[in-house]
C-alpha atoms as a PDB file:
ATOM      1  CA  UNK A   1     -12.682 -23.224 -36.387  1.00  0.00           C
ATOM      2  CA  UNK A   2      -9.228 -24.927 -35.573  1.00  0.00           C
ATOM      3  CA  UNK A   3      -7.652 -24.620 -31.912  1.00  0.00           C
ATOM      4  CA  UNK A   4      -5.283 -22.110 -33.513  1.00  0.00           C
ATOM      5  CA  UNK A   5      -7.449 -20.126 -35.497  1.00  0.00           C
ATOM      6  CA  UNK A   6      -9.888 -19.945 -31.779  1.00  0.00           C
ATOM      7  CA  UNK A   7      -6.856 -19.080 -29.897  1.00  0.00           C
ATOM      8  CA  UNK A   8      -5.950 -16.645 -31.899  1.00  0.00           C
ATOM      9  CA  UNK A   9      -9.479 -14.893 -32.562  1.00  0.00           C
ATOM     10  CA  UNK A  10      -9.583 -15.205 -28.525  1.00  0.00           C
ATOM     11  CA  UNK A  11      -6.130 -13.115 -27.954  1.00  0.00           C
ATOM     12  CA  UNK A  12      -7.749 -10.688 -30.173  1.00  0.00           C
ATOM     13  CA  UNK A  13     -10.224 -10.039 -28.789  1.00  0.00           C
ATOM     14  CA  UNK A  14      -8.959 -10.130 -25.415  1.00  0.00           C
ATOM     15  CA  UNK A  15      -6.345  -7.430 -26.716  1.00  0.00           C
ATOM     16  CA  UNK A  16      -8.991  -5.333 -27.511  1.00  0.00           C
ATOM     17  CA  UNK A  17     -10.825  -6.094 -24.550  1.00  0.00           C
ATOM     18  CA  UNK A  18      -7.954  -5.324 -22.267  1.00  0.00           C
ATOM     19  CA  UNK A  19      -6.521  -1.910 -24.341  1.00  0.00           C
ATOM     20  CA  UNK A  20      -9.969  -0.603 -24.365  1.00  0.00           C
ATOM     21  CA  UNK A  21      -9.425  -0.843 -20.569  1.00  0.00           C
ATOM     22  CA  UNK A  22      -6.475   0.977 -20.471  1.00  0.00           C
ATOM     23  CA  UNK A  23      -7.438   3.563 -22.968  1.00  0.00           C
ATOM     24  CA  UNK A  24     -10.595   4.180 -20.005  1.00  0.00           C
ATOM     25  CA  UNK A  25      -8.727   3.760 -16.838  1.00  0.00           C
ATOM     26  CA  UNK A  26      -5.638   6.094 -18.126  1.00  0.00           C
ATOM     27  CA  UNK A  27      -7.554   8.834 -20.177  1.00  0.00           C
ATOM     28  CA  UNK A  28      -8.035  10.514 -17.037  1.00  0.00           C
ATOM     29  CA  UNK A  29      -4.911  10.202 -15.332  1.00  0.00           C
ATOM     30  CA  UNK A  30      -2.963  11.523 -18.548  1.00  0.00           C
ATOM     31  CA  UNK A  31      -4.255  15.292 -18.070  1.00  0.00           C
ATOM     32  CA  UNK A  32      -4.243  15.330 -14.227  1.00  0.00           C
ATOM     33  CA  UNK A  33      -1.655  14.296 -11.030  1.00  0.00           C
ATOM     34  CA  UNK A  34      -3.676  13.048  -8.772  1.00  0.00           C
ATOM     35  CA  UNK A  35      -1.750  13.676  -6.081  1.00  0.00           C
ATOM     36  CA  UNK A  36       2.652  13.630  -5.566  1.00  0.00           C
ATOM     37  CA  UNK A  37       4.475  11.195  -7.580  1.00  0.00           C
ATOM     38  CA  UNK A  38       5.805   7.894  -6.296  1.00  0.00           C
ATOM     39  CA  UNK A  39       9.986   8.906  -6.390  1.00  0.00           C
ATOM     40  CA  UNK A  40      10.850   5.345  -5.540  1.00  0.00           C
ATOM     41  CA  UNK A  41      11.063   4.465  -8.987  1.00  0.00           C
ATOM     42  CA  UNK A  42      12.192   6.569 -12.737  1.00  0.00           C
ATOM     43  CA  UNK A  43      10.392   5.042 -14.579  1.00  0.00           C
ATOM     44  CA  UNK A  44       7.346   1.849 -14.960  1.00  0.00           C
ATOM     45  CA  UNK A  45       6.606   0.538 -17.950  1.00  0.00           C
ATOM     46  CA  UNK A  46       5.130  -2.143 -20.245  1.00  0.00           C
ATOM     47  CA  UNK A  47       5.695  -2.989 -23.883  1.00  0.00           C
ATOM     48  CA  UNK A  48       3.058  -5.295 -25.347  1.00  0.00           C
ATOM     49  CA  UNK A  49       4.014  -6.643 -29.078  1.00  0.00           C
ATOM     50  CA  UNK A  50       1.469  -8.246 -31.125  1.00  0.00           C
ATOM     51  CA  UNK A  51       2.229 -10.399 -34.036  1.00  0.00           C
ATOM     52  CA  UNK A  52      -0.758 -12.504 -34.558  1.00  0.00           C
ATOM     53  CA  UNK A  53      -1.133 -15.566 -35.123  1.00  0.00           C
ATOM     54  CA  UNK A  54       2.592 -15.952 -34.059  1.00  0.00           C
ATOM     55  CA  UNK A  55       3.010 -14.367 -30.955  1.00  0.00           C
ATOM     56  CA  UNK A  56       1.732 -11.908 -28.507  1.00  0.00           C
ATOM     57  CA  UNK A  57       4.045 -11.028 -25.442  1.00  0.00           C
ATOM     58  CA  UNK A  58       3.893  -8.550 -22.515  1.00  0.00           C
ATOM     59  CA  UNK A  59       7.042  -7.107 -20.752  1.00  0.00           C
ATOM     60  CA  UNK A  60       6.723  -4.814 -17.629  1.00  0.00           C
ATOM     61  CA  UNK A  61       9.925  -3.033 -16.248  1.00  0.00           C
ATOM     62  CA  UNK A  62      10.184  -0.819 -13.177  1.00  0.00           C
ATOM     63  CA  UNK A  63      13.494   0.770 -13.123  1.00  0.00           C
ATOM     64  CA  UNK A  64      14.016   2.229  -9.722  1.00  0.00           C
ATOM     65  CA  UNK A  65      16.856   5.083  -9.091  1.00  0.00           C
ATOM     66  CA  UNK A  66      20.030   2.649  -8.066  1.00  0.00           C
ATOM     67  CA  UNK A  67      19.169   1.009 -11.304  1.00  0.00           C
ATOM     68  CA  UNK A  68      17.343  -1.805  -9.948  1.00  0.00           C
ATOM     69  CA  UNK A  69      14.779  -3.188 -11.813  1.00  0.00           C
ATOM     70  CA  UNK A  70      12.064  -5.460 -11.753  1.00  0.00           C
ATOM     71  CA  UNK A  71      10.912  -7.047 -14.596  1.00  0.00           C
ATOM     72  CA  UNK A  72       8.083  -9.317 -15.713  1.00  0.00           C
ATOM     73  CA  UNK A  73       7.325 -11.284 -18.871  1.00  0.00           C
ATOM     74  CA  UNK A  74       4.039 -13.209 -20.276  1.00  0.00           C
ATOM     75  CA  UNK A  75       3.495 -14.804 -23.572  1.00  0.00           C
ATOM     76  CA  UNK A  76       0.109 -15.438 -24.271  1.00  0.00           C
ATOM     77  CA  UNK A  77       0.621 -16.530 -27.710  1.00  0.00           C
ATOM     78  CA  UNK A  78       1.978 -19.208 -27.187  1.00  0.00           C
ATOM     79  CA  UNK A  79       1.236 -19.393 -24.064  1.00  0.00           C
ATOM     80  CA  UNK A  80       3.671 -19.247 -21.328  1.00  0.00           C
ATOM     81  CA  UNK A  81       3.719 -18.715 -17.444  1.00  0.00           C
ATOM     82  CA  UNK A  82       5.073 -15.449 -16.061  1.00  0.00           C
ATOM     83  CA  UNK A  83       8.335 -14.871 -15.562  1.00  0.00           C
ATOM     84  CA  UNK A  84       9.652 -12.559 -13.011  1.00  0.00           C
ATOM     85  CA  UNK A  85      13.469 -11.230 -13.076  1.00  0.00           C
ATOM     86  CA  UNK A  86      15.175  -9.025 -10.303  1.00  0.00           C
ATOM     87  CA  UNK A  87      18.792  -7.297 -11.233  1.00  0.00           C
ATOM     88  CA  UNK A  88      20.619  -4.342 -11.814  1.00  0.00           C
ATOM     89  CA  UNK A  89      21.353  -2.480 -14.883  1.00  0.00           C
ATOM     90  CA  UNK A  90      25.074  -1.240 -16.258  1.00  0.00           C
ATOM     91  CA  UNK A  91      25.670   2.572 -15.065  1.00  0.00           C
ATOM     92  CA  UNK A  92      25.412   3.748 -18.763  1.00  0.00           C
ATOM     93  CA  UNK A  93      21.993   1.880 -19.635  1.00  0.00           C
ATOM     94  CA  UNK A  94      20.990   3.801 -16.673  1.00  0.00           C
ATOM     95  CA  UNK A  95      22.315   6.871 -17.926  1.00  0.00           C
ATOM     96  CA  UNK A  96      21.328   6.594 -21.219  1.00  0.00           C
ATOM     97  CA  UNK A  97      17.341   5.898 -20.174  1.00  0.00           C
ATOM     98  CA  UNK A  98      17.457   9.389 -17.533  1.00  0.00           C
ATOM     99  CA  UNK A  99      18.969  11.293 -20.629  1.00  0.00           C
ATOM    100  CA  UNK A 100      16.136  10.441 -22.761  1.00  0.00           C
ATOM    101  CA  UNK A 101      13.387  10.809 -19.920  1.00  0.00           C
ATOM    102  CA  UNK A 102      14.386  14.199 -19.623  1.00  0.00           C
ATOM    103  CA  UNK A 103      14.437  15.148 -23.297  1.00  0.00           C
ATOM    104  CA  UNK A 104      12.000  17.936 -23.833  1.00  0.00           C
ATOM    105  CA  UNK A 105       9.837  15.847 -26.283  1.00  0.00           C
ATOM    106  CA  UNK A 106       9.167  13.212 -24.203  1.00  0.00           C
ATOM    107  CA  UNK A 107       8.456  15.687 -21.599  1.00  0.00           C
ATOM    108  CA  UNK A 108       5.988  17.213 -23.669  1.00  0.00           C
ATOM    109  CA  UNK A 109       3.983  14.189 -24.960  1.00  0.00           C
ATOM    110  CA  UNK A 110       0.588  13.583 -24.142  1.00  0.00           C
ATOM    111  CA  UNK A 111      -1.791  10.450 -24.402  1.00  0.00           C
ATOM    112  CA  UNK A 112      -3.468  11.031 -27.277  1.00  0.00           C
ATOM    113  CA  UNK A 113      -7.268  10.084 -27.253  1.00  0.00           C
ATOM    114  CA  UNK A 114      -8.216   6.287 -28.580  1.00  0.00           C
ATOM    115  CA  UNK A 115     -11.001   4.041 -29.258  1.00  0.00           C
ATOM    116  CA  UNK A 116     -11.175   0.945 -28.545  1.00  0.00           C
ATOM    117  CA  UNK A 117      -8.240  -0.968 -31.134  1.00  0.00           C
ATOM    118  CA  UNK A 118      -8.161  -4.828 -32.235  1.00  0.00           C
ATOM    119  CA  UNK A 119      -4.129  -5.175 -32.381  1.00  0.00           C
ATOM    120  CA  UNK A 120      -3.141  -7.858 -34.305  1.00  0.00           C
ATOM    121  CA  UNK A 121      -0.145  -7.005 -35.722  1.00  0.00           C
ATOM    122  CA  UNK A 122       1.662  -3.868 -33.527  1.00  0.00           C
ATOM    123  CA  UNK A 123       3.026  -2.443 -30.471  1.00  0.00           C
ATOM    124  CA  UNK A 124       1.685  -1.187 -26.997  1.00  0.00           C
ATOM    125  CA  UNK A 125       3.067   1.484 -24.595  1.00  0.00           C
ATOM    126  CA  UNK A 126       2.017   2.075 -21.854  1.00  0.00           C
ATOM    127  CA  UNK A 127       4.311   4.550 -19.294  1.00  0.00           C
ATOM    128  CA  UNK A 128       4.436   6.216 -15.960  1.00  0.00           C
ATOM    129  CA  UNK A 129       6.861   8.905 -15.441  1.00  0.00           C
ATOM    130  CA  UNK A 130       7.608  10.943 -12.102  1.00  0.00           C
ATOM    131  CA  UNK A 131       7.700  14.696 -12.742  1.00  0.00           C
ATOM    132  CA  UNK A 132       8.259  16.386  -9.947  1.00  0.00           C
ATOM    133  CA  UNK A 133       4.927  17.334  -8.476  1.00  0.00           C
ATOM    134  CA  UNK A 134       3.053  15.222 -10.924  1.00  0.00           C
ATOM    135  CA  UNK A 135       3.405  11.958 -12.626  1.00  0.00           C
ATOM    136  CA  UNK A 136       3.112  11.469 -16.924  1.00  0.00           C
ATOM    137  CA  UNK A 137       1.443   9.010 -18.042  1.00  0.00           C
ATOM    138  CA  UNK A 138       1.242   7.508 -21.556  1.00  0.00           C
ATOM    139  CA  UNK A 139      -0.601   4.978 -23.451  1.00  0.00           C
ATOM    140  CA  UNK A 140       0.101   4.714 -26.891  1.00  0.00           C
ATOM    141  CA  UNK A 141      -0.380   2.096 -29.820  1.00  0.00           C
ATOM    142  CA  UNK A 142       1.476   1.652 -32.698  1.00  0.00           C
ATOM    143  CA  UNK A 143      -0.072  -0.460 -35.496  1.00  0.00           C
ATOM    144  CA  UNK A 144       1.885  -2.346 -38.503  1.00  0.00           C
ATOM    145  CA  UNK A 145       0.766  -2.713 -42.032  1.00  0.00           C
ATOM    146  CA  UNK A 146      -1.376  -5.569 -42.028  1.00  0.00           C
ATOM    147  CA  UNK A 147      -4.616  -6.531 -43.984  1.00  0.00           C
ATOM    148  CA  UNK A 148      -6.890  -4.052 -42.780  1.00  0.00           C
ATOM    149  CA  UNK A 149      -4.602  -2.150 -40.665  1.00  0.00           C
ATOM    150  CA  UNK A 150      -2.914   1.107 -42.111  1.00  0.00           C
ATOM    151  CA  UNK A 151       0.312   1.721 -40.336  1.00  0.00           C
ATOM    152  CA  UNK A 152       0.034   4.115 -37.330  1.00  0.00           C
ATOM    153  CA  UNK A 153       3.726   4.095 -35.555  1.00  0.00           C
ATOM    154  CA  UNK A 154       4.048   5.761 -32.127  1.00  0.00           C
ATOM    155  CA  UNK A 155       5.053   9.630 -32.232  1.00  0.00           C
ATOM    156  CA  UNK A 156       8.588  10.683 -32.731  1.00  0.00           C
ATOM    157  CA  UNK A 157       9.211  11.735 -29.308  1.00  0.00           C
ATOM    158  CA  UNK A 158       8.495   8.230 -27.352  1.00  0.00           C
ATOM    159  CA  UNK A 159      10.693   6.042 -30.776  1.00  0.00           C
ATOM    160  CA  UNK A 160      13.982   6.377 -28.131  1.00  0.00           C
ATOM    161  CA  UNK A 161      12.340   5.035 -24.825  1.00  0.00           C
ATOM    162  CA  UNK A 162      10.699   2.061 -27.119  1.00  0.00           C
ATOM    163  CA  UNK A 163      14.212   1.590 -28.731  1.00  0.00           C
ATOM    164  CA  UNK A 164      15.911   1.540 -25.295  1.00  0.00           C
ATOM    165  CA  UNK A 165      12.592  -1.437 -23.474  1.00  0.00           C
ATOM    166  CA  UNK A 166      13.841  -3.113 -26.326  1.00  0.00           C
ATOM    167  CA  UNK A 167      17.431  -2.916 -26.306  1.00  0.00           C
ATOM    168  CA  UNK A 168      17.360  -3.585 -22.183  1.00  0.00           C
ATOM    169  CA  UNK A 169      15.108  -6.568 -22.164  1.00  0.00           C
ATOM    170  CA  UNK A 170      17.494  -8.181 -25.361  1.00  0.00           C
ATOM    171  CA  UNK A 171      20.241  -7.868 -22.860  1.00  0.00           C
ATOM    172  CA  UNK A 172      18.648  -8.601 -19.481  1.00  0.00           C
ATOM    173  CA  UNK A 173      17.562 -12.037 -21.384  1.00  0.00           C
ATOM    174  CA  UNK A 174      21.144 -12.701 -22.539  1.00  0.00           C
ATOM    175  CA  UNK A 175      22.193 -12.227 -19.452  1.00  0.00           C
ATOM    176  CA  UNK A 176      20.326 -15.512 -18.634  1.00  0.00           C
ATOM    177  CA  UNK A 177      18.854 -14.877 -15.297  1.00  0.00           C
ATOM    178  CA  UNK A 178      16.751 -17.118 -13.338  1.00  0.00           C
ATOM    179  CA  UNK A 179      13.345 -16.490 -12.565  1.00  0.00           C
ATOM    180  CA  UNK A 180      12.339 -15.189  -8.970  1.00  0.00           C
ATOM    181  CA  UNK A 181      10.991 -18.154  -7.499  1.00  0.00           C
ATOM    182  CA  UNK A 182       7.479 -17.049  -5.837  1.00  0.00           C
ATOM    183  CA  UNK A 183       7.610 -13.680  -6.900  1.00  0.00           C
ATOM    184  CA  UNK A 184       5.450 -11.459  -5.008  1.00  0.00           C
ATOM    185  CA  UNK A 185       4.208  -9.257  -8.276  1.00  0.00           C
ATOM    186  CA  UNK A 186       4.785  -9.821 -12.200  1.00  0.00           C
ATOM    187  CA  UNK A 187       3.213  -6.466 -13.013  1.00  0.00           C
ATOM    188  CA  UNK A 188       4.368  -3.245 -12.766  1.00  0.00           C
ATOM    189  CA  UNK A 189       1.798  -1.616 -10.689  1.00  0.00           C
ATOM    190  CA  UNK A 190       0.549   0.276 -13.050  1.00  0.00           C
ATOM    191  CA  UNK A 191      -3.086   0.380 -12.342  1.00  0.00           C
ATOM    192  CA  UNK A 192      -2.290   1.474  -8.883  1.00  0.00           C
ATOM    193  CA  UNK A 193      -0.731   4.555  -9.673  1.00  0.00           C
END
């Protein structure tokens, strides 16, 4: 097997490996608070894209009220260190991310039950939301038309908050900021929560 074909069959299944994890810690969490909300941030997020054997990134954002965020990026195919960015977003990026975590479809979704899923070509989601007394939390995959892969996108209701991780992090990197130097976290905290 080449060193490319390995590396790839290796981020694979370490995708799997690792959504399969998420799918079990989160299932849970998705139906019941446990406990109040963390209000120190709107929202924490990351946005995993798969597009194997090219590339495979990770992106987790915490946006906190003031519209600070902290933000942390990994490509494991090919394989870069992680990079951790500290900032502030424009007023209306801010705006425009409360008005759609308040629309009354997001509001309503629900993690949706999943099996263990090899992503090889597709999109991750994974979302914490504070709701007043509880928290949502969503997990969601969306799978491209691939050999042996039927298209599955992600519901309706999450398409703007996907549209708006990916319009923000285009703009945060054209922004060209510098990397924390000895950051104390690149993840979101997700687990945690």
């Amino acid at each position: 097997m080449s060193r490319q074909a390995q590396s790839w069959s290796n981020g694979s299944a370490m995708r799997t490996l690792w959504f399969a994890f998420l799918v079990v810690i989160t299932m849970p969490l998705a139906v019941s608070a446990q406990g109040p909300p963390d209000s120190s941030f709107v929202v924490r997020l990351q946005y995993m894209k798969d597009d194997l054997p090219n590339s495979s990134t990770s992106t987790c954002l915490t946006i906190f009220p003031d519209g600070r965020f902290h933000m942390g990026q990994l490509s494991e195919f090919p394989r870069s260190g992680p990079r951790v960015f500290e900032d502030s977003l424009p007023v209306e990026s801010l705006k425009s991310l409360s008005t759609i975590l308040e629309a009354q479809g997001l509001k309503d979704q629900r993690t949706v039950a999943l099996g263990p899923v090899t992503i090889a070509h597709g999109e991750i989601v994974w979302a914490l939301i504070p709701r007043g007394e509880a928290t949502q939390r969503l997990l969601f995959a969306a799978l491209w038309a691939s050999a042996g892969q039927s298209p599955k996108p992600f519901p309706a209701s999450l398409d703007p908050l996907v549209q708006w991780v990916q319009e923000t992090m285009k703009a945060i990197n054209q922004r060209k900021l510098r990397p924390l130097k000895n950051p104390q976290s690149a993840d979101c905290w997700l687990v945690r929560q």
